[in-house]
Structures are given as C-alpha cells and as structure tokens.
C-alpha atoms as a PDB file:
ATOM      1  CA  UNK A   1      89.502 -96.890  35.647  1.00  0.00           C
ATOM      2  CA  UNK A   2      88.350 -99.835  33.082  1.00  0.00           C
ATOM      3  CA  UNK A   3      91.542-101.458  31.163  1.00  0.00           C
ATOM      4  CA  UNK A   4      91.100-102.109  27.306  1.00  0.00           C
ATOM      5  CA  UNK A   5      93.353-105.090  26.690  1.00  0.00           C
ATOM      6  CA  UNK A   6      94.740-105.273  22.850  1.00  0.00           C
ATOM      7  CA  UNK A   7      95.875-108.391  21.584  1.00  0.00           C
ATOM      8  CA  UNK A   8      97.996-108.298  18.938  1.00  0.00           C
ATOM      9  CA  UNK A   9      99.261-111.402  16.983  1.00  0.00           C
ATOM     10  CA  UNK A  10     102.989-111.260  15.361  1.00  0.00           C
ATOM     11  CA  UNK A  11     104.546-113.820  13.144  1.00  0.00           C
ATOM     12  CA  UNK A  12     107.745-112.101  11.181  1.00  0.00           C
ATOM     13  CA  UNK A  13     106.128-108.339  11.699  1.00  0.00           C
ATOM     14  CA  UNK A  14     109.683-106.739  12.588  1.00  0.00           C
ATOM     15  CA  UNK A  15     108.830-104.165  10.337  1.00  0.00           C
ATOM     16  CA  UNK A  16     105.230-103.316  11.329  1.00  0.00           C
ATOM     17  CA  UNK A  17     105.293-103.415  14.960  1.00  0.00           C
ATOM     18  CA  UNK A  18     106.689-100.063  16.186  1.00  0.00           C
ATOM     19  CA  UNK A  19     103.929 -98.464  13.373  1.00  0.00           C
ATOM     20  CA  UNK A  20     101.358-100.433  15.576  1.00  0.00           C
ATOM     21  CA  UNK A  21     102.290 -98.906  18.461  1.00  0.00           C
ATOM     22  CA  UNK A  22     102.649 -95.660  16.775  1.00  0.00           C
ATOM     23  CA  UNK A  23      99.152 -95.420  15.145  1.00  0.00           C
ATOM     24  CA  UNK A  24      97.131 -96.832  18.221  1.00  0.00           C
ATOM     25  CA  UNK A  25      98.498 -94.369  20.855  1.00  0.00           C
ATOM     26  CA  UNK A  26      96.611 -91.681  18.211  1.00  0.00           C
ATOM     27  CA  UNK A  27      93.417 -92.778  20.627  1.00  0.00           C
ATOM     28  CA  UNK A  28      95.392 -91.587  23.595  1.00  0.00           C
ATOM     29  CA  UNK A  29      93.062 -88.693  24.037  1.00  0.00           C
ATOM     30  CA  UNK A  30      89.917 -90.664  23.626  1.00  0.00           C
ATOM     31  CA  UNK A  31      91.278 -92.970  26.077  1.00  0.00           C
ATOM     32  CA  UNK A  32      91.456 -90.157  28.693  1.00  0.00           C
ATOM     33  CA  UNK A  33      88.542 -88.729  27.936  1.00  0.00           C
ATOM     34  CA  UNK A  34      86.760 -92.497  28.765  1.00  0.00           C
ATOM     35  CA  UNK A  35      88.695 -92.650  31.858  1.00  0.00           C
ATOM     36  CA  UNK A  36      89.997 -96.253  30.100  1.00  0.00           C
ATOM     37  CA  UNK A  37      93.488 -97.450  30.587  1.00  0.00           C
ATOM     38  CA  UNK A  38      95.101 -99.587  27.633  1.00  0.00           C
ATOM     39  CA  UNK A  39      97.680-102.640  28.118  1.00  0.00           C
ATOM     40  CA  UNK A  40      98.993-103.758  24.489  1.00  0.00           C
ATOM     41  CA  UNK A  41      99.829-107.405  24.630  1.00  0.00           C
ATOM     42  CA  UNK A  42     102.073-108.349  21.306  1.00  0.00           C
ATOM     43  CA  UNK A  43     101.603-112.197  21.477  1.00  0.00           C
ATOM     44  CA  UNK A  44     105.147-113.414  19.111  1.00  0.00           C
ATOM     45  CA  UNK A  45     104.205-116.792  17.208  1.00  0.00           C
ATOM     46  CA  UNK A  46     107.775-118.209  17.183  1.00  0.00           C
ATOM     47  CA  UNK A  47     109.171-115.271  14.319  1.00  0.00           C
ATOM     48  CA  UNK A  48     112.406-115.503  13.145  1.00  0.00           C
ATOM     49  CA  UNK A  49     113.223-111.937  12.376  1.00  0.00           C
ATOM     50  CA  UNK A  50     113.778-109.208  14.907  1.00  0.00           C
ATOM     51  CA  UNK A  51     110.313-108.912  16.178  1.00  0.00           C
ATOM     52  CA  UNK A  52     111.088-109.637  19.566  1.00  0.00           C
ATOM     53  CA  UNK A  53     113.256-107.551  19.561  1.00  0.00           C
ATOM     54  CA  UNK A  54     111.113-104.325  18.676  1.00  0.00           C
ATOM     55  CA  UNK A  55     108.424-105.668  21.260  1.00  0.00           C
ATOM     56  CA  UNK A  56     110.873-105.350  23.722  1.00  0.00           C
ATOM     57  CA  UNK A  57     112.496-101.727  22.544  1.00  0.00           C
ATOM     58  CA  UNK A  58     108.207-100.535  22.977  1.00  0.00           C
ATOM     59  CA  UNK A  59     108.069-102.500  26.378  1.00  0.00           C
ATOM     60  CA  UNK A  60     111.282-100.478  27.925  1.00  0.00           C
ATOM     61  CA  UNK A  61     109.648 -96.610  26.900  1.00  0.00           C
ATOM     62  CA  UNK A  62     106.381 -97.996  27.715  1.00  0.00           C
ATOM     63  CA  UNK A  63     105.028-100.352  30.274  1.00  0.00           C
ATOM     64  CA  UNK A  64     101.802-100.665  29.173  1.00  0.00           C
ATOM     65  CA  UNK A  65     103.113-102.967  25.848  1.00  0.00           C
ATOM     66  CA  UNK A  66     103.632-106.809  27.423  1.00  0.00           C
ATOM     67  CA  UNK A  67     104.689-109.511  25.346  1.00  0.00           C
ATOM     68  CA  UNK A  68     104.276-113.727  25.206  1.00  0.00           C
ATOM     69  CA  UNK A  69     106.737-115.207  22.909  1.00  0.00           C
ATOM     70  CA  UNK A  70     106.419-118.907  21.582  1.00  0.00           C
ATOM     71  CA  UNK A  71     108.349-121.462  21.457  1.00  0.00           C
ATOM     72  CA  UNK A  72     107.987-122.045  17.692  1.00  0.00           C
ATOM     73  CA  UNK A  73     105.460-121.245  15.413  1.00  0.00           C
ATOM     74  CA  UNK A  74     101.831-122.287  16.917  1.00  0.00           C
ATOM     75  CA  UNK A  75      99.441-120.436  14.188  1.00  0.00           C
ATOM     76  CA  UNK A  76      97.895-117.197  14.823  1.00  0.00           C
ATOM     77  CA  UNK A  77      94.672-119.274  16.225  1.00  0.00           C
ATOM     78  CA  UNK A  78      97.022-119.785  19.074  1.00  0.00           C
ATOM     79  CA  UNK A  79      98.216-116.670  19.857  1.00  0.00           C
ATOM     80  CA  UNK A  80      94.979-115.119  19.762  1.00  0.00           C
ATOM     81  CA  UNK A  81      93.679-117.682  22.529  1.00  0.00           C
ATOM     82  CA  UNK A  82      96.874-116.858  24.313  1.00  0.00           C
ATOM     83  CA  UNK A  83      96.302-113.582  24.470  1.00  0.00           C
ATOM     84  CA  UNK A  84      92.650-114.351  25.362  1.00  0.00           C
ATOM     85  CA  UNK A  85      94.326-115.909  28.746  1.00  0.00           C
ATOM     86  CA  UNK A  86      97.014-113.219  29.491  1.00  0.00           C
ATOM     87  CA  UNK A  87      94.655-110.437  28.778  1.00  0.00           C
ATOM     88  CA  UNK A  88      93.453-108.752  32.232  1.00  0.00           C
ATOM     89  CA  UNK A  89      91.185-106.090  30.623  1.00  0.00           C
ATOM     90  CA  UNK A  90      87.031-105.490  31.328  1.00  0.00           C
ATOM     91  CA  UNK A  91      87.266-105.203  27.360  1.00  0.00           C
ATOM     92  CA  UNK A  92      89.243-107.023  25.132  1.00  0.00           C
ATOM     93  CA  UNK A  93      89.887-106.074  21.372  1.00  0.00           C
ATOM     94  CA  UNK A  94      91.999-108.469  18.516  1.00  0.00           C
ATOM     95  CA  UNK A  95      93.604-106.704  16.090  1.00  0.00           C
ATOM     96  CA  UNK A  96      96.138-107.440  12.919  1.00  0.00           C
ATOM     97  CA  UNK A  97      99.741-106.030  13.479  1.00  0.00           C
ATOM     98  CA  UNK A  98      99.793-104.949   9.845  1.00  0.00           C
ATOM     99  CA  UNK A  99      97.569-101.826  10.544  1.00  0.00           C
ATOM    100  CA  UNK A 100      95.012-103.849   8.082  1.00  0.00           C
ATOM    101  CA  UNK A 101      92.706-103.501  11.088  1.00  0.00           C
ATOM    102  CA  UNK A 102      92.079 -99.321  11.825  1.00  0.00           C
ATOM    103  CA  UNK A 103      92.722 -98.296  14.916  1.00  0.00           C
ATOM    104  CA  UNK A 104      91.299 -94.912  14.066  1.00  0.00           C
ATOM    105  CA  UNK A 105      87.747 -97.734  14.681  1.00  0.00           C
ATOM    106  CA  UNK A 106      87.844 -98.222  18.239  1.00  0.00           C
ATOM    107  CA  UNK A 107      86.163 -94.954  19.192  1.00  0.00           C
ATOM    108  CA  UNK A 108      83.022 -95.878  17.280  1.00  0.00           C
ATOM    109  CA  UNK A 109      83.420 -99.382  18.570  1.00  0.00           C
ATOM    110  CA  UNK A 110      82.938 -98.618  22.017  1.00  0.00           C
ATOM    111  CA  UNK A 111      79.858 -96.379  21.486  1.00  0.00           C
ATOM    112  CA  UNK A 112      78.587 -99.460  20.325  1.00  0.00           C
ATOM    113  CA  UNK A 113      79.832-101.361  23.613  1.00  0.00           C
ATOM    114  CA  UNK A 114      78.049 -98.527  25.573  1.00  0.00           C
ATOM    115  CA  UNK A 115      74.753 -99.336  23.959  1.00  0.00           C
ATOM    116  CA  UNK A 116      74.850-103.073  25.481  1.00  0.00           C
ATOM    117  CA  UNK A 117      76.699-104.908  22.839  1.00  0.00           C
ATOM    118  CA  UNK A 118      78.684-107.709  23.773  1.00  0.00           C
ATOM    119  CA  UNK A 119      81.189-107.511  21.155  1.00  0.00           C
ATOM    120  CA  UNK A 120      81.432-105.052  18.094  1.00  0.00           C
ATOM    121  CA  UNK A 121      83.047-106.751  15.021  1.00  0.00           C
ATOM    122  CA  UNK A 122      84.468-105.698  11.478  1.00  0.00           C
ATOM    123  CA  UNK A 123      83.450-106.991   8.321  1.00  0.00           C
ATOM    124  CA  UNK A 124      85.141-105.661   5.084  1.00  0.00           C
ATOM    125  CA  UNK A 125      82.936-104.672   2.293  1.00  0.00           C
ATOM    126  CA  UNK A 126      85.185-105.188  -0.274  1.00  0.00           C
ATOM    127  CA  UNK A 127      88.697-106.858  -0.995  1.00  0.00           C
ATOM    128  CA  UNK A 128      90.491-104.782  -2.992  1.00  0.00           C
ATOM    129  CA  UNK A 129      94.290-105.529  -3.107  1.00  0.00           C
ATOM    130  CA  UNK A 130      93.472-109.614  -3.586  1.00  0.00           C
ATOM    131  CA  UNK A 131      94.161-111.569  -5.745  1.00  0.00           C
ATOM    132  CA  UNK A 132      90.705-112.578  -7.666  1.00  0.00           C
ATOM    133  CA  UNK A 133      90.800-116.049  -7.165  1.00  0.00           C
ATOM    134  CA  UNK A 134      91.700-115.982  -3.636  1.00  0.00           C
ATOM    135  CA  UNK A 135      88.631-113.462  -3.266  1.00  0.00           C
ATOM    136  CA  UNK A 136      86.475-115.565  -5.229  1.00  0.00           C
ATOM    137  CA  UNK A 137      87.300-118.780  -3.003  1.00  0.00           C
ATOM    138  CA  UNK A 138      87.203-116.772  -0.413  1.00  0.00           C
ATOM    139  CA  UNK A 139      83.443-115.545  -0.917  1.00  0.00           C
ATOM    140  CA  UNK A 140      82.675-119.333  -1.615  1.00  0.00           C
ATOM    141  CA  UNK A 141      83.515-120.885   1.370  1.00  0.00           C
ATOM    142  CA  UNK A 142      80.964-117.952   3.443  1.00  0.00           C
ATOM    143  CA  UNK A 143      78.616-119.120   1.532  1.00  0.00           C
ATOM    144  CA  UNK A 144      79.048-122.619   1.963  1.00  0.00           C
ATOM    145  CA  UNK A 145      79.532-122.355   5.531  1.00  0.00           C
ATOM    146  CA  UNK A 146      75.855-119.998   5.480  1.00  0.00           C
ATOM    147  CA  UNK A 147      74.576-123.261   4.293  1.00  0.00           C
ATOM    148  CA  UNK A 148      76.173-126.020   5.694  1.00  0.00           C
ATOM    149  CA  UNK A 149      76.658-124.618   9.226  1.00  0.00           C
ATOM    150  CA  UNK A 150      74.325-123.882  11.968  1.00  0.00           C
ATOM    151  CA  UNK A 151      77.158-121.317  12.950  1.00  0.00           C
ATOM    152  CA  UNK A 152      77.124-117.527  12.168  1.00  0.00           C
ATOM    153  CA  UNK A 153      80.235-117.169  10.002  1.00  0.00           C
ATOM    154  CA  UNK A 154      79.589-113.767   7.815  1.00  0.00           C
ATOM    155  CA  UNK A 155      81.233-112.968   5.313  1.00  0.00           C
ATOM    156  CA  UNK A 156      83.946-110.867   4.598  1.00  0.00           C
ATOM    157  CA  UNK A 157      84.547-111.215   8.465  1.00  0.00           C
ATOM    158  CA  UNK A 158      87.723-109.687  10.192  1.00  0.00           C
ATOM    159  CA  UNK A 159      89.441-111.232  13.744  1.00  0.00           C
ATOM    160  CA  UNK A 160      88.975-107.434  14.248  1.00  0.00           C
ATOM    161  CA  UNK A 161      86.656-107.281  17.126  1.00  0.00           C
ATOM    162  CA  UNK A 162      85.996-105.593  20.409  1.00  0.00           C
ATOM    163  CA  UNK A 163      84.632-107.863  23.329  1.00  0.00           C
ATOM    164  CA  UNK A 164      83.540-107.472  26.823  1.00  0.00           C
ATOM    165  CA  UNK A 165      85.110-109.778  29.549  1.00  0.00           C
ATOM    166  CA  UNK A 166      81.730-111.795  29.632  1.00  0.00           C
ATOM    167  CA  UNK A 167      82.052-112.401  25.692  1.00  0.00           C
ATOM    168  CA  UNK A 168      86.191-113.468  26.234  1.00  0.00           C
ATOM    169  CA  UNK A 169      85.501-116.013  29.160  1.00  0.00           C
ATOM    170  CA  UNK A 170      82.909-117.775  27.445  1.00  0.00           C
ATOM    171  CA  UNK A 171      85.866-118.286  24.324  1.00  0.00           C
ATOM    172  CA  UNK A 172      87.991-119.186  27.130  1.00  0.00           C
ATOM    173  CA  UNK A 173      85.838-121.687  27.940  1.00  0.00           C
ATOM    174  CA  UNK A 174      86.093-123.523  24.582  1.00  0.00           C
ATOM    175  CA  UNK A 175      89.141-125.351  24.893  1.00  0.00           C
ATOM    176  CA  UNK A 176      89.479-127.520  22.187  1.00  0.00           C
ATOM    177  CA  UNK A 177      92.870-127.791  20.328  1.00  0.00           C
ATOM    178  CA  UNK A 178      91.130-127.351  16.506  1.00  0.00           C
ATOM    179  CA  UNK A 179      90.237-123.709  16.611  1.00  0.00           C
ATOM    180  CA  UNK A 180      88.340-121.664  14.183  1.00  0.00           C
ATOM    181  CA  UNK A 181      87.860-118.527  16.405  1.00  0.00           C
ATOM    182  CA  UNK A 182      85.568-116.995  13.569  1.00  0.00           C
ATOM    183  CA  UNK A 183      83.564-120.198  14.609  1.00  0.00           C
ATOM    184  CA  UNK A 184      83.890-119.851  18.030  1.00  0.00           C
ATOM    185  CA  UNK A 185      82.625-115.832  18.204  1.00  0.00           C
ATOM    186  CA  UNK A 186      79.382-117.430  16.719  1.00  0.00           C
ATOM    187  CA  UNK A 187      79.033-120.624  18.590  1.00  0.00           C
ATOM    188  CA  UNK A 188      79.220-118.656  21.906  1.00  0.00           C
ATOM    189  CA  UNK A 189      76.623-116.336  20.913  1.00  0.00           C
ATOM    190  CA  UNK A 190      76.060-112.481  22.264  1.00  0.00           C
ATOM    191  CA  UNK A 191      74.688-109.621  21.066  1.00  0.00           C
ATOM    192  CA  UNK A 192      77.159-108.447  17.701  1.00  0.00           C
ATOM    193  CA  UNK A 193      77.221-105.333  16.060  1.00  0.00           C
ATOM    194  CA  UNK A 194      78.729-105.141  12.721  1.00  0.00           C
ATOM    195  CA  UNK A 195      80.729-102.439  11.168  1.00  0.00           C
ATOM    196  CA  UNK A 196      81.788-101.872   7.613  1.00  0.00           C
ATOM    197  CA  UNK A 197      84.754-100.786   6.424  1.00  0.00           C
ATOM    198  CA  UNK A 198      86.671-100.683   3.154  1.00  0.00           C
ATOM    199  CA  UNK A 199      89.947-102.885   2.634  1.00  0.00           C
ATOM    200  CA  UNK A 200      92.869-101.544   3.733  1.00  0.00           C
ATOM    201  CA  UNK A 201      96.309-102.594   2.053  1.00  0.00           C
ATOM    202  CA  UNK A 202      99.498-103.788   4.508  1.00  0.00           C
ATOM    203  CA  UNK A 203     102.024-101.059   4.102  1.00  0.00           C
ATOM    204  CA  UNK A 204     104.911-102.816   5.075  1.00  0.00           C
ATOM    205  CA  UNK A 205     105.733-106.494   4.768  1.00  0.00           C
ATOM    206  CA  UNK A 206     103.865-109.581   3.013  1.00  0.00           C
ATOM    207  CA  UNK A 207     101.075-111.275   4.013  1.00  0.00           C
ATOM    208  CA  UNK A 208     102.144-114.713   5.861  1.00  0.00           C
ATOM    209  CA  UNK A 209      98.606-116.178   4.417  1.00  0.00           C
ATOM    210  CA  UNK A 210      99.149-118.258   0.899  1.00  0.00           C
ATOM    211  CA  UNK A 211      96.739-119.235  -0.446  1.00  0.00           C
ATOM    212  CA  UNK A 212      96.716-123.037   0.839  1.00  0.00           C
ATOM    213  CA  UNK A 213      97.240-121.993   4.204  1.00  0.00           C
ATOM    214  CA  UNK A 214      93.990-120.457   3.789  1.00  0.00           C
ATOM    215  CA  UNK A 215      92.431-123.785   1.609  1.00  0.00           C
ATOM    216  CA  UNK A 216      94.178-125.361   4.948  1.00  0.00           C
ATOM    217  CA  UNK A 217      92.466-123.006   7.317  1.00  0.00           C
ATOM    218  CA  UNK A 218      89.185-123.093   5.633  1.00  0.00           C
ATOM    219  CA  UNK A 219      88.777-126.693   5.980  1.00  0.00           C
ATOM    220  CA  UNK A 220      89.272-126.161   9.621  1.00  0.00           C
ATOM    221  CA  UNK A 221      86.351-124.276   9.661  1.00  0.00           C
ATOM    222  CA  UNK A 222      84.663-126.527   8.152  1.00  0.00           C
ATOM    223  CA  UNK A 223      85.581-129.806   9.932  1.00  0.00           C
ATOM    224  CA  UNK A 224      85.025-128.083  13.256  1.00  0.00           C
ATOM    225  CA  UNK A 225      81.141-126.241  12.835  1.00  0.00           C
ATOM    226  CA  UNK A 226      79.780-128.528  10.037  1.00  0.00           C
ATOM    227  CA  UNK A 227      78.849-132.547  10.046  1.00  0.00           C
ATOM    228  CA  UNK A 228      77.620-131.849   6.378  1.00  0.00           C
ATOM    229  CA  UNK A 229      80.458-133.749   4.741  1.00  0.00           C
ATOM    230  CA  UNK A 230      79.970-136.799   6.426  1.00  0.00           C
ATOM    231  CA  UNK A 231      76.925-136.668   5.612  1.00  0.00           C
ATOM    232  CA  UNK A 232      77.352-135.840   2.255  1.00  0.00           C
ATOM    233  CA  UNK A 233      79.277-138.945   2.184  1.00  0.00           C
ATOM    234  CA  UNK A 234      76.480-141.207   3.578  1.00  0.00           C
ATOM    235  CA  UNK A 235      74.097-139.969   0.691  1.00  0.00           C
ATOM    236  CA  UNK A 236      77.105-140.677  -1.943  1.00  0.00           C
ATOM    237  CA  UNK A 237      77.589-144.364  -0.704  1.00  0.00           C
ATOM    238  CA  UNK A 238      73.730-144.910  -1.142  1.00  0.00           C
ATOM    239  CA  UNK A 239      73.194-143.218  -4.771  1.00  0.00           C
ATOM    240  CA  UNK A 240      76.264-145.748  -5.969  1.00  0.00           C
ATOM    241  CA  UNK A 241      74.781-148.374  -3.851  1.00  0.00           C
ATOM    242  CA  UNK A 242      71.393-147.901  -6.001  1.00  0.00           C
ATOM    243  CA  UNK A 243      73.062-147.116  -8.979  1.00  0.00           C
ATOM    244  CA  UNK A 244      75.163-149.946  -8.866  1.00  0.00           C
ATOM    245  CA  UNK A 245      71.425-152.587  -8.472  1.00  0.00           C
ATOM    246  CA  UNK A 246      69.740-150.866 -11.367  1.00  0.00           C
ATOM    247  CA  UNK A 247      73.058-151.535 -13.715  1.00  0.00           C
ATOM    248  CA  UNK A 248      72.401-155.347 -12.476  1.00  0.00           C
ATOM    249  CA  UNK A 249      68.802-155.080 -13.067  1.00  0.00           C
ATOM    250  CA  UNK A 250      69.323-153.521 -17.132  1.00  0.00           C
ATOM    251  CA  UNK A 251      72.445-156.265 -17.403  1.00  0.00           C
ATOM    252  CA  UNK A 252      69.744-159.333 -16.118  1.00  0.00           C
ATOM    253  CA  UNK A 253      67.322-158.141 -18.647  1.00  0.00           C
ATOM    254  CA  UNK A 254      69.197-157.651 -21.486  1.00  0.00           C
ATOM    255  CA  UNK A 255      71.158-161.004 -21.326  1.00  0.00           C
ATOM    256  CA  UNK A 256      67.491-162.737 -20.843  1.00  0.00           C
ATOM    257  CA  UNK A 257      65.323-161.052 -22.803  1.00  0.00           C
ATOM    258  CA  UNK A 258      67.741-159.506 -26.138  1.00  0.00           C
ATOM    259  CA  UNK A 259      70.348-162.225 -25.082  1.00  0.00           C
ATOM    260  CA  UNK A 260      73.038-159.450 -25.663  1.00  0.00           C
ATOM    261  CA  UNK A 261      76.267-160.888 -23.486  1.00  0.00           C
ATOM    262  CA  UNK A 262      78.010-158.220 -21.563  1.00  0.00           C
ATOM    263  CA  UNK A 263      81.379-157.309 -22.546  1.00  0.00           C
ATOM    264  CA  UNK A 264      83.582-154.673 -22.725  1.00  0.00           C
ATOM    265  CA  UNK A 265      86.480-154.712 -19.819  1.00  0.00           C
ATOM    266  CA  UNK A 266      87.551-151.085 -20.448  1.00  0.00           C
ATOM    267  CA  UNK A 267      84.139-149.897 -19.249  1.00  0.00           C
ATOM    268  CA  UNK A 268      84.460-152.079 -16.389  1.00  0.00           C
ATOM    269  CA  UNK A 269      87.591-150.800 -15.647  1.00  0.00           C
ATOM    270  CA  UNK A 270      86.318-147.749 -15.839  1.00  0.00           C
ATOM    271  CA  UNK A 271      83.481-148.187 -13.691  1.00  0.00           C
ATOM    272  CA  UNK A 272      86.026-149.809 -11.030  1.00  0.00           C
ATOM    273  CA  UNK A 273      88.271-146.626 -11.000  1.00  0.00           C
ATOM    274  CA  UNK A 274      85.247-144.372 -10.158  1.00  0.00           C
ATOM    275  CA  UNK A 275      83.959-146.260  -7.419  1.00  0.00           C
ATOM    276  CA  UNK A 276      87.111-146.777  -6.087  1.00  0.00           C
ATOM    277  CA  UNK A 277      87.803-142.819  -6.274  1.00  0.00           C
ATOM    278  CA  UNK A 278      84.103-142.485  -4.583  1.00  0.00           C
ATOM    279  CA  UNK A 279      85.371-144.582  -1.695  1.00  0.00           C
ATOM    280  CA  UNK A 280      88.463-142.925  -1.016  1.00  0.00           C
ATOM    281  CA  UNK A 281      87.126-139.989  -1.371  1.00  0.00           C
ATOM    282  CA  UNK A 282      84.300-140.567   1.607  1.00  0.00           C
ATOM    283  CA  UNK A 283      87.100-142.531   3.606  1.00  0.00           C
ATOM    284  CA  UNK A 284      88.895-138.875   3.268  1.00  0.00           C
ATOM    285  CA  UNK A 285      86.268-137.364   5.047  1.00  0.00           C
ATOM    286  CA  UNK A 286      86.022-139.768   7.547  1.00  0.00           C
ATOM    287  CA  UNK A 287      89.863-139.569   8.041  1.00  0.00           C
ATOM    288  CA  UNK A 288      89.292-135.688   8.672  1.00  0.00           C
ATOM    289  CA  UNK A 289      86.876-135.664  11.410  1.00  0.00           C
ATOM    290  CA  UNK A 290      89.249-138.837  12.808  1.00  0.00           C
ATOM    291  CA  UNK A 291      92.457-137.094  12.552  1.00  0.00           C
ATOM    292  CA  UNK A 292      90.606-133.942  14.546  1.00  0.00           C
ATOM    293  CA  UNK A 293      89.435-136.172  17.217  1.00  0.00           C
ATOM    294  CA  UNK A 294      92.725-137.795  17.496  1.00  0.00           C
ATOM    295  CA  UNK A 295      94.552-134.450  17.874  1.00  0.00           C
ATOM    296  CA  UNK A 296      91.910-133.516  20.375  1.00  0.00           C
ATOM    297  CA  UNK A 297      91.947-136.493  22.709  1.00  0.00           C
ATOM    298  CA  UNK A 298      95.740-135.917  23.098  1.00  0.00           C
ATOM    299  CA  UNK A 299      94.961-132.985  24.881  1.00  0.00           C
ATOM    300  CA  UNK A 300      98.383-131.136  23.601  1.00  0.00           C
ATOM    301  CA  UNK A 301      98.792-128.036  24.837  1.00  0.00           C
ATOM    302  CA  UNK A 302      97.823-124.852  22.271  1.00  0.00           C
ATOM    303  CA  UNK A 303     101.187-123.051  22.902  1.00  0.00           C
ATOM    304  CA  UNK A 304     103.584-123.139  24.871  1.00  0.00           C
ATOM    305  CA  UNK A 305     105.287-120.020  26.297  1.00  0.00           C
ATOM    306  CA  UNK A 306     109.275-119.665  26.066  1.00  0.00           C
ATOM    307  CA  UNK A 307     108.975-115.967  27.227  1.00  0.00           C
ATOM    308  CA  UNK A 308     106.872-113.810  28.839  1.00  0.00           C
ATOM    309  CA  UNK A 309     107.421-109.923  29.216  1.00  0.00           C
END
C-alpha cells in the first residue's frame, strides 16, 4: 500500500482540530478503494490554548494522527517544512486546520496525480468573507510579483496542494531560513495542475493572519524571488543624480545670462528633505536584502522540536 502523508499546521486551533479529523476520515472509503493508507501529521507552532491537547486525545483512538510540537511560535512557514521532514508518505498533501482547505478535494486531486502530475494545487476564485482592502492588496502583490519575479506565484494561490515524494524532496532541498513556500513550489518547478474552488469561510475560530502579518509576509516574498527593488533603487539614485546636474545647469544660466541670484532657503530645504527621504528609502532596501542574508548566514535552525508524538 502507498501512504498519503497530511500535514497539517496548528497555531491556537483547539477548537478546529477534532473537526479536521472528523471531516477528512469522510475519504476513508476512497482511501480503501485506492489501496492508500493515510498518516495525519498535526505539526503545533508553539499554541497556547489546548491544542495539544486535542492532538493528543485523536493520537490515543487513532494511530495514524502523529504530532511535532514547537518550542514557541516558529510561523506556519516552519511547520510546513517540518512536516515536509517528518512526513514518510509517496504523496504528501498541506492543508489549513480551519477546514478552509476541502477535504471533500483530494479525490479529484489524485486523479490528477494519476495522470503524471507532480503536484495538484488550489487556487481560490474568489475571496468572499475578506475584508476589501485586504483582498485588494492582496490581488496587488500577485500581480506585482507576475511582474517583478521570474517565479510562478498565481494568484489567489492556496498552501493547499497535493505533491509526490519527488516534488517534496526537491523543497527539502531548499534550505534556506527565509521561506516563501508559495515561492519555493515555483522555483522547484514540476508539472502543476490547478484547481478552482470557491472561498470557503473558517467555521470556528479567527484567522491568526492580520493584516500586517500578511504586509510582513508579502515582503518576504518579495525579498526572497525578486532583485527588482534593488534595482529599482539603482535607477532612483541615477534620475536624482541627473536631476540634481540639470537644476545646476538652469541655476548657472540664469545667474549668467538673466543675472537672477538664487534664493529661497525653504525650497532648499525642501529639496534637502526629499533627497534625504530618497536615500533612506534605497538604504531600506538595501538593509532588507542585508538583514535576509544576515539571518541566513547564521544558519539558525527553522524549528526546533520540544515534542514529538
């Protein structure tokens, strides 16, 4: 028999994980009829509530459900790429806790697997239950990244995706402390098939995502698949650089020729401000890509493991 491994990331999901559980075994019977065994691996990013606890409750009726518990909070990139490591399965599927992420899926998802697909991913066609202007920043940054990046982010994308073991050792592979797994499905490459679905709203709980821990997450993204803003800084330094010789060619001339003096020290104090707000702004950028290099010559580990069930 093949083994599916599920990964399943948890931060605070007390009240959501036993409704996991619940609403995957529903493919029990499509399981059996594959001849696939399942191992559900609940990966706990340091929560403070009783999810632990529930993992555990699932683990003693059922042997299949395994759990890695954090020390403290590591981000759900983390505890994907842990369960990445831990998982043992010829396929390997990532899916929300929060039921956001249908279950009632994985049947078509594998017809697609048994076609030749590496991986089978989500992508939701619409994001009702948003807030607007997270959905509009949202849409934004695809399609800055669809410009910007040599990548294939797409839009609307979900961490909702079904992988061969080829596909997962190849993300194993890319160790590097800054992740942006949406990133990293691209960068590696394989064969993708994308399926549609509509939003589906959490039932229980809140979202752990505000929205600058998604401003925070999408500059990740960008920082790690795009040199565009460094470069965009290079070009800025040399527009001010020429702007700033034709202002001293028009202020030559008109002292010499109209003999107009120059004055005005508000304008020039003006002038100062912005250039010095262009500067710090490029030396920002710079200070990202540094501070990302710093982090990743460290070599830190990604998580580290206080339990393991």
């Amino acid at each position: 028999m093949k083994l599916l491994s599920v990964i399943v990331p948890c931060y605070n999901e007390e009240e959501t994980v036993a409704d996991f559980y619940a609403e995957f075994v529903k493919n029990r019977s499509f399981f059996e009829k594959k001849d696939l065994e399942y191992e559900i691996i609940y990966v706990d990013d340091g929560s403070k509530d009783g999810t632990v606890g529930e993992i555990r409750k699932l683990h003693d009726a059922d042997e299949r459900v395994h759990m890695v518990s954090f020390s403290r909070n590591f981000g759900k990139e983390a505890a994907m790429y842990a369960g990445f490591e831990h998982a043992k399965g010829d396929y390997v599927v990532t899916m929300d806790v929060d039921l956001q992420d249908p279950p009632s899926l994985l049947p078509e998802m594998f017809s697609y697997i048994e076609e030749g697909y590496d991986s089978v991913a989500t992508r939701r066609v619409s994001r009702k239950g948003e807030p607007p202007i997270r959905s509009f920043f949202a849409r934004m940054f695809y399609r800055l990244m669809k410009k910007i990046s040599r990548t294939e982010i797409v839009d609307g994308a979900r961490d909702y995706r079904l992988m061969t073991r080829q596909m997962v050792d190849a993300i194993l592979s890319v160790k590097e402390y800054n992740r942006f797994t949406k990133g990293i499905y691209g960068w590696v490459g394989f064969t993708t098939k994308w399926i549609e679905f509509e939003n589906v709203e959490r039932k229980k709980g809140e979202t752990k995502w505000s929205f600058w821990k998604l401003f925070a997450y999408s500059l990740e993204g960008i920082m790690a698949f795009s040199t565009a803003p460094l470069a965009f800084a290079s070009v800025l330094g040399i527009l001010f650089c020429v702007l700033a010789f034709l202002m001293i060619l028009v202020i030559i001339v008109k002292t010499l020729v109209f003999g107009d003096p120059t004055s005005g020290w508000p304008s020039m104090i003006c002038i100062l401000c912005l250039i010095s707000g262009v500067q710090l702004f490029c030396m920002g950028i710079i200070g990202q890509y540094l501070s990302k290099a710093y982090m990743e010559v460290k070599e830190r580990p990604i998580y580290i493991c206080k339990e393991e069930i």
